[in-house]
Protein backbone atom coordinates (compact mmCIF):
# COMPACT_ATOMS: atom_id res chain seq x y z
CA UNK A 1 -12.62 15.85 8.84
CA UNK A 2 -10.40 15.63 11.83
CA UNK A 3 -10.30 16.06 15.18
CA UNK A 4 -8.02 18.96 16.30
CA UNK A 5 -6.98 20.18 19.61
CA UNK A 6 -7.42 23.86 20.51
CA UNK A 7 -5.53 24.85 23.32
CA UNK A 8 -6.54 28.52 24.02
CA UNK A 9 -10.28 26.84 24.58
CA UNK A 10 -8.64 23.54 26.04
CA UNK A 11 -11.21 22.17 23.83
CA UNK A 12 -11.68 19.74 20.57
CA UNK A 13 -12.70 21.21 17.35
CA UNK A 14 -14.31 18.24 14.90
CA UNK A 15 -15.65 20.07 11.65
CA UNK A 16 -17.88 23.08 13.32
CA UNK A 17 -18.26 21.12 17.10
CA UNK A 18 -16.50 22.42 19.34
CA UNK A 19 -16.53 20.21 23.10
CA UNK A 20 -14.31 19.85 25.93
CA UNK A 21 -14.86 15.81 25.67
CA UNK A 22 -12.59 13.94 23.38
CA UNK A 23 -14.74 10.60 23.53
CA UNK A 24 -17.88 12.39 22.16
CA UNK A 25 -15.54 14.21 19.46
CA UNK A 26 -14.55 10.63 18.26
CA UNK A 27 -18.43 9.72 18.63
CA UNK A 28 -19.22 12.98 16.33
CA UNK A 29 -16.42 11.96 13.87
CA UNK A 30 -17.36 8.15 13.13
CA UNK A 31 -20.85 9.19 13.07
CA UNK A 32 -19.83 12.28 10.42
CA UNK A 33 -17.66 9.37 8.09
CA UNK A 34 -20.21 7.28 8.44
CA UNK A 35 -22.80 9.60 6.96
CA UNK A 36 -20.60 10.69 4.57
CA UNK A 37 -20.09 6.98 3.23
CA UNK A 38 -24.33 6.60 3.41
CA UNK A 39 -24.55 9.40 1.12
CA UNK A 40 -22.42 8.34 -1.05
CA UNK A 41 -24.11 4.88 -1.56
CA UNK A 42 -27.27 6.70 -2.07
CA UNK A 43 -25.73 8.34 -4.89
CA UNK A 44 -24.35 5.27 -6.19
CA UNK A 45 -27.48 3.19 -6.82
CA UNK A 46 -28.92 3.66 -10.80
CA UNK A 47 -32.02 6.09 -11.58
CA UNK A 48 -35.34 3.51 -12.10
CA UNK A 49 -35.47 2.38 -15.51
CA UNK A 50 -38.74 4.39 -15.94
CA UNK A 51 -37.09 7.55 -15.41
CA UNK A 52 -34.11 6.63 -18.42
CA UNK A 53 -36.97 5.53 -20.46
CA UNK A 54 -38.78 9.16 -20.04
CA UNK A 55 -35.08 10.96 -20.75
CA UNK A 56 -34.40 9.33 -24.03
CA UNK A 57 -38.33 10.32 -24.88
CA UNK A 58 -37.87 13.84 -24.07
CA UNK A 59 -34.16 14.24 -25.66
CA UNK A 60 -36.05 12.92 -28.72
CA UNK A 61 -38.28 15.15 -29.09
């Protein structure tokens, strides 16, 4: 994501946002790339060992 300047609005576009306030754009954006880099921890840490343990049982049967 980016922060883009639309001049027929004299505005700033950031993703869908749309505001006449470049500092709060900038806000929006760090807050969106940090979100973005949350989520993709969360998706980094391993599935509980229980959980494998009850996948190998039920692709054995």
């Amino acid at each position: 994501m980016k922060i883009e300047y639309v001049p027929e609005l004299d505005a700033y576009r950031v993703g869908e946002l749309i505001t006449t306030d470049r500092e709060f754009a900038e806000k929006f954006l760090r807050m969106a790339e940090e979100l973005a880099k949350a989520g993709q921890m969360a998706l980094d840490i391993p599935e509980p060992k229980s959980r494998q343990v009850f996948a190998e049982c039920v692709r054995r049967k």
